[in-house]
N, C-alpha and C. Protein backbone atom coordinates (compact mmCIF):
# COMPACT_ATOMS: atom_id res chain seq x y z
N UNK A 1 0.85 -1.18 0.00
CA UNK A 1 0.00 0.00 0.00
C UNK A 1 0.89 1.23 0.00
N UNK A 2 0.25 2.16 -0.55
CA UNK A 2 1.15 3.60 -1.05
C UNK A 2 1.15 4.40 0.42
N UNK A 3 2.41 5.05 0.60
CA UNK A 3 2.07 5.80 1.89
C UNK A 3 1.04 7.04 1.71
N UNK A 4 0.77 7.30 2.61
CA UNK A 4 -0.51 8.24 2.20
C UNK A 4 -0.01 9.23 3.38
N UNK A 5 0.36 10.71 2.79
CA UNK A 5 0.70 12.19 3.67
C UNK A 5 -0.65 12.25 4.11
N UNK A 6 -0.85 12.80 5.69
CA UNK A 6 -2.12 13.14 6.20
C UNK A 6 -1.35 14.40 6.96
N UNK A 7 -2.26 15.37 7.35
CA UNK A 7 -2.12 16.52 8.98
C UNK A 7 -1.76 15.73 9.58
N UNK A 8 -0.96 16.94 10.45
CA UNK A 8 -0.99 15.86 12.01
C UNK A 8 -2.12 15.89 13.02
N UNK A 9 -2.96 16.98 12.65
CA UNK A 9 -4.17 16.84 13.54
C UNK A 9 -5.41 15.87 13.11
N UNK A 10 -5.50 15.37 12.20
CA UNK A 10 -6.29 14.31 11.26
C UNK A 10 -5.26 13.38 11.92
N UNK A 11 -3.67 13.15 11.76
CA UNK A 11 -3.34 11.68 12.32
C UNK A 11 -3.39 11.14 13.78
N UNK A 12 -3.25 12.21 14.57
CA UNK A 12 -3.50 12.48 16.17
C UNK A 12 -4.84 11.96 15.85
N UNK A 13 -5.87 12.12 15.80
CA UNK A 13 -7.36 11.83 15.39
C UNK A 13 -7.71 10.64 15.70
N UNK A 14 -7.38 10.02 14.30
CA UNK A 14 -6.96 8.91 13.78
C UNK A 14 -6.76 7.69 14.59
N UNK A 15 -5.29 8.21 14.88
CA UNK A 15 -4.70 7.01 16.19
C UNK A 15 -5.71 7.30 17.29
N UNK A 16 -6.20 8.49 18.16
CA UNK A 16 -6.82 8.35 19.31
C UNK A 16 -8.39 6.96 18.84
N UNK A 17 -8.87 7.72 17.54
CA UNK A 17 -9.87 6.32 17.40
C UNK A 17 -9.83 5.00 17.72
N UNK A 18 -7.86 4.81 17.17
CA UNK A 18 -7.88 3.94 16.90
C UNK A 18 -7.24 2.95 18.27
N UNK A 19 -6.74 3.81 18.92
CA UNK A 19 -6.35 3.39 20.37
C UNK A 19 -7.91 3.02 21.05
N UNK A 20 -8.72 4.07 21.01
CA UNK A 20 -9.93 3.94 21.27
C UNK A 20 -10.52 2.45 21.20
N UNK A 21 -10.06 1.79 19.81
CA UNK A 21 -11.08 0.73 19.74
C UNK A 21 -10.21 -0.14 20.14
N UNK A 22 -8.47 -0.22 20.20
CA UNK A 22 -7.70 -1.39 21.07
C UNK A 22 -7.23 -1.79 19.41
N UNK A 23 -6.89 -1.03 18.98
CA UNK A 23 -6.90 -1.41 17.39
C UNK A 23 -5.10 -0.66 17.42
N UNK A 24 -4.19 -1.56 16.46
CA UNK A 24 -3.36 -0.64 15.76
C UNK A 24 -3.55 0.62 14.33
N UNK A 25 -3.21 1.38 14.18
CA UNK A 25 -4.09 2.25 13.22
C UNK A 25 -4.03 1.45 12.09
N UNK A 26 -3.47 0.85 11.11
CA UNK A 26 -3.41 -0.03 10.22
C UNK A 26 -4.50 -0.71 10.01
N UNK A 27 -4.69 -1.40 11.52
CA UNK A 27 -5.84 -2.13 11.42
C UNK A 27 -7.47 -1.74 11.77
N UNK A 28 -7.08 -0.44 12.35
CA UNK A 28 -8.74 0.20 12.56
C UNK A 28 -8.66 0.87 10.96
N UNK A 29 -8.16 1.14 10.21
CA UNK A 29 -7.98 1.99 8.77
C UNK A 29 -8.52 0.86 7.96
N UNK A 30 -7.89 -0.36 8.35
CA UNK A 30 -9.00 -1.42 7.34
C UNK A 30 -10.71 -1.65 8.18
N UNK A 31 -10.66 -1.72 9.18
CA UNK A 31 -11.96 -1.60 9.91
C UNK A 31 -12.98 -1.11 9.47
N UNK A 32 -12.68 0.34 9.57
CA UNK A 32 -13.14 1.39 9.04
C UNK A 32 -13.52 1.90 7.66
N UNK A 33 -12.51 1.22 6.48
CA UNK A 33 -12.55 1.02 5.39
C UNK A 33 -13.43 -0.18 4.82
N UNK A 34 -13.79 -1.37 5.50
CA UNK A 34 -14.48 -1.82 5.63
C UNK A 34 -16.21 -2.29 6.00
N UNK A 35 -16.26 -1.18 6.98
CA UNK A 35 -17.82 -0.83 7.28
C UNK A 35 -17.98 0.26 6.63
N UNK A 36 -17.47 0.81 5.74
CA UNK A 36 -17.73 1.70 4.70
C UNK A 36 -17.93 1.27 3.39
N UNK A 37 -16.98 0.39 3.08
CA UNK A 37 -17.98 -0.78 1.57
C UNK A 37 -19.33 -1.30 2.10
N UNK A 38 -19.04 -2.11 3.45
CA UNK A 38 -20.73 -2.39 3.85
C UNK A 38 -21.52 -1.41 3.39
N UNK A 39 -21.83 -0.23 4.08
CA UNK A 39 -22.48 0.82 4.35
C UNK A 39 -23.20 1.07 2.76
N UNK A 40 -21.80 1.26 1.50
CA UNK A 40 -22.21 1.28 0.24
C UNK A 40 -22.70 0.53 -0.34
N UNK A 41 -22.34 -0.72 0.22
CA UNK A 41 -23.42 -2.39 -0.75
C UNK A 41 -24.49 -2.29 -0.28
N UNK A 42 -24.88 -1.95 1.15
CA UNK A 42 -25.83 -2.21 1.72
C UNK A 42 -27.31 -0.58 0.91
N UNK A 43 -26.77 0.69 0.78
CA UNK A 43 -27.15 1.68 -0.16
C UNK A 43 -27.65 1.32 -1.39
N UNK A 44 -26.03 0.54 -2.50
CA UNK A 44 -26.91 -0.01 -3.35
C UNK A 44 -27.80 -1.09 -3.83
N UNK A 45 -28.29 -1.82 -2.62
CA UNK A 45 -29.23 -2.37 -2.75
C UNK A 45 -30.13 -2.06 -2.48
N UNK A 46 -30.15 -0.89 -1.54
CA UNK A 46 -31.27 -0.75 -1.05
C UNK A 46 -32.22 -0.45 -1.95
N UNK A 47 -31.73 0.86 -3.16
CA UNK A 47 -31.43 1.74 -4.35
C UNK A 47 -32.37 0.90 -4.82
N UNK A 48 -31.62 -0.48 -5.60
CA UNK A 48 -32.17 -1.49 -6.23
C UNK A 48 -33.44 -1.99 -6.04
N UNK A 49 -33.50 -1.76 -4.55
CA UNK A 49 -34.73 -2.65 -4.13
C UNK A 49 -35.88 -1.65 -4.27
N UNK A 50 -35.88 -0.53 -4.14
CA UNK A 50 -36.63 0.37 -4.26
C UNK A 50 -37.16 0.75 -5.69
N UNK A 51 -36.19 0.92 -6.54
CA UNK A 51 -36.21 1.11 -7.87
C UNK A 51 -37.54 -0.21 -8.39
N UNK A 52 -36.82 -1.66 -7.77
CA UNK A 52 -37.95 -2.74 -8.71
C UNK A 52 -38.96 -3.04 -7.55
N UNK A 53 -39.03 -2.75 -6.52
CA UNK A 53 -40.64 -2.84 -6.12
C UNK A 53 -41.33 -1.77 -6.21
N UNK A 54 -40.71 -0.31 -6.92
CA UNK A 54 -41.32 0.95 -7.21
C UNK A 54 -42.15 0.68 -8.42
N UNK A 55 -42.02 -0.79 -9.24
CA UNK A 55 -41.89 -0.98 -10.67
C UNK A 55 -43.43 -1.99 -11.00
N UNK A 56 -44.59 -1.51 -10.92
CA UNK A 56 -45.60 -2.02 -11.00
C UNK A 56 -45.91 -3.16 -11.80
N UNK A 57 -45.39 -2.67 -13.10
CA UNK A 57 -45.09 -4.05 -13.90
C UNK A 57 -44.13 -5.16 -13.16
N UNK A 58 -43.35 -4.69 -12.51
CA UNK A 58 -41.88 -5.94 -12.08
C UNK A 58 -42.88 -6.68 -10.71
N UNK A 59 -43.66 -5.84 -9.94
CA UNK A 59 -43.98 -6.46 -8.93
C UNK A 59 -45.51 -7.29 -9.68
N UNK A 60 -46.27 -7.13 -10.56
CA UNK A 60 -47.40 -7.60 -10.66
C UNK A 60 -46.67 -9.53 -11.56
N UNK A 61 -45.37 -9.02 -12.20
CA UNK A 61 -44.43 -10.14 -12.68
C UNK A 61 -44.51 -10.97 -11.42
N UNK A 62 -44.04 -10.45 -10.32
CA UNK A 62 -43.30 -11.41 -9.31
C UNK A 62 -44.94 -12.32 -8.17
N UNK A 63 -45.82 -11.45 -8.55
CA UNK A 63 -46.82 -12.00 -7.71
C UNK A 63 -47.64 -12.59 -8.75
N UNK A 64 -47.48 -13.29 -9.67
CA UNK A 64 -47.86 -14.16 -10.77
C UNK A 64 -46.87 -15.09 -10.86
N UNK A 65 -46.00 -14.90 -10.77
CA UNK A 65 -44.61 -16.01 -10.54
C UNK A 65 -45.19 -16.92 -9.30
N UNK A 66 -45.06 -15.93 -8.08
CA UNK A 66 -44.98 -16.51 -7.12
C UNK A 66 -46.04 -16.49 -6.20
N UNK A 67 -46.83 -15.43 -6.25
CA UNK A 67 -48.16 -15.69 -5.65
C UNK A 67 -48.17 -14.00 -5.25
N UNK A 68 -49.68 -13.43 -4.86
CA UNK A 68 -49.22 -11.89 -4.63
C UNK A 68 -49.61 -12.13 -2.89
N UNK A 69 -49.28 -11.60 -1.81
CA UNK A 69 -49.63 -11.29 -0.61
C UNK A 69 -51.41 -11.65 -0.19
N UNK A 70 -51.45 -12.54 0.75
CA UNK A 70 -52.84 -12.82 1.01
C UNK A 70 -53.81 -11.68 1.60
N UNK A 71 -54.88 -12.02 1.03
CA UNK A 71 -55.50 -10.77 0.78
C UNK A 71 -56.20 -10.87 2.22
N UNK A 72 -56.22 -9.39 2.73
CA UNK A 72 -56.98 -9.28 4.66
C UNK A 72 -58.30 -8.95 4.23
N UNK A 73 -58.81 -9.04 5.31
CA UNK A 73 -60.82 -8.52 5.21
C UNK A 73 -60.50 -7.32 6.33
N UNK A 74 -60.56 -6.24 5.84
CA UNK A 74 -60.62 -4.79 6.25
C UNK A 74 -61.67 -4.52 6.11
N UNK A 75 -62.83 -5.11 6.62
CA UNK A 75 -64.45 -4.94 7.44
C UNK A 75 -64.03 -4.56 8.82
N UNK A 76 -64.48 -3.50 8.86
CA UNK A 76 -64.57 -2.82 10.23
C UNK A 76 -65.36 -3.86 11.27
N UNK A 77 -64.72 -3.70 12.45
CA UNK A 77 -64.98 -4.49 13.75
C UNK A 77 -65.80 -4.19 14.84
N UNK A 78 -66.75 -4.87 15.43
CA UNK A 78 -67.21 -3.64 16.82
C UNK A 78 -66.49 -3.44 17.64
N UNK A 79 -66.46 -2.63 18.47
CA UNK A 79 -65.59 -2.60 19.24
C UNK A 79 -66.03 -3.07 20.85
């Protein structure tokens, strides 16, 4: 890996995080770099998921495939 120039007040930072978590900085920098791809896979799916159940045609596809959600009786109740 390429060395990478930082501040010293960003690297002071940094290390306190990373002391923080009991981590060497190396290894909280992959940590961290890590729950940050999560964070983005987890975005673009979400993206995805939104996009094709936004998709009337894609969802009326998938509940003919597979069946659509059982239907409730929303007749009002006495109380």
């Amino acid at each position: 890996m390429a060395d990478i120039e930082i501040d010293r007040v960003t690297r002071d930072t940094l290390e306190a995080l990373a002391e923080a978590e009991g981590l060497p900085l190396a290894d909280y920098l992959a940590k961290v770099a890590e729950e940050k791809h999560q964070e983005n896979v987890l975005a673009e799916g979400a993206a995805i998921f939104r996009r094709v159940t936004g998709d009337p045609a894609t969802v009326a596809s998938f509940d003919a495939e597979f069946g659509g959600p059982a239907q409730v009786d929303r007749a009002p109740r006495a109380a």
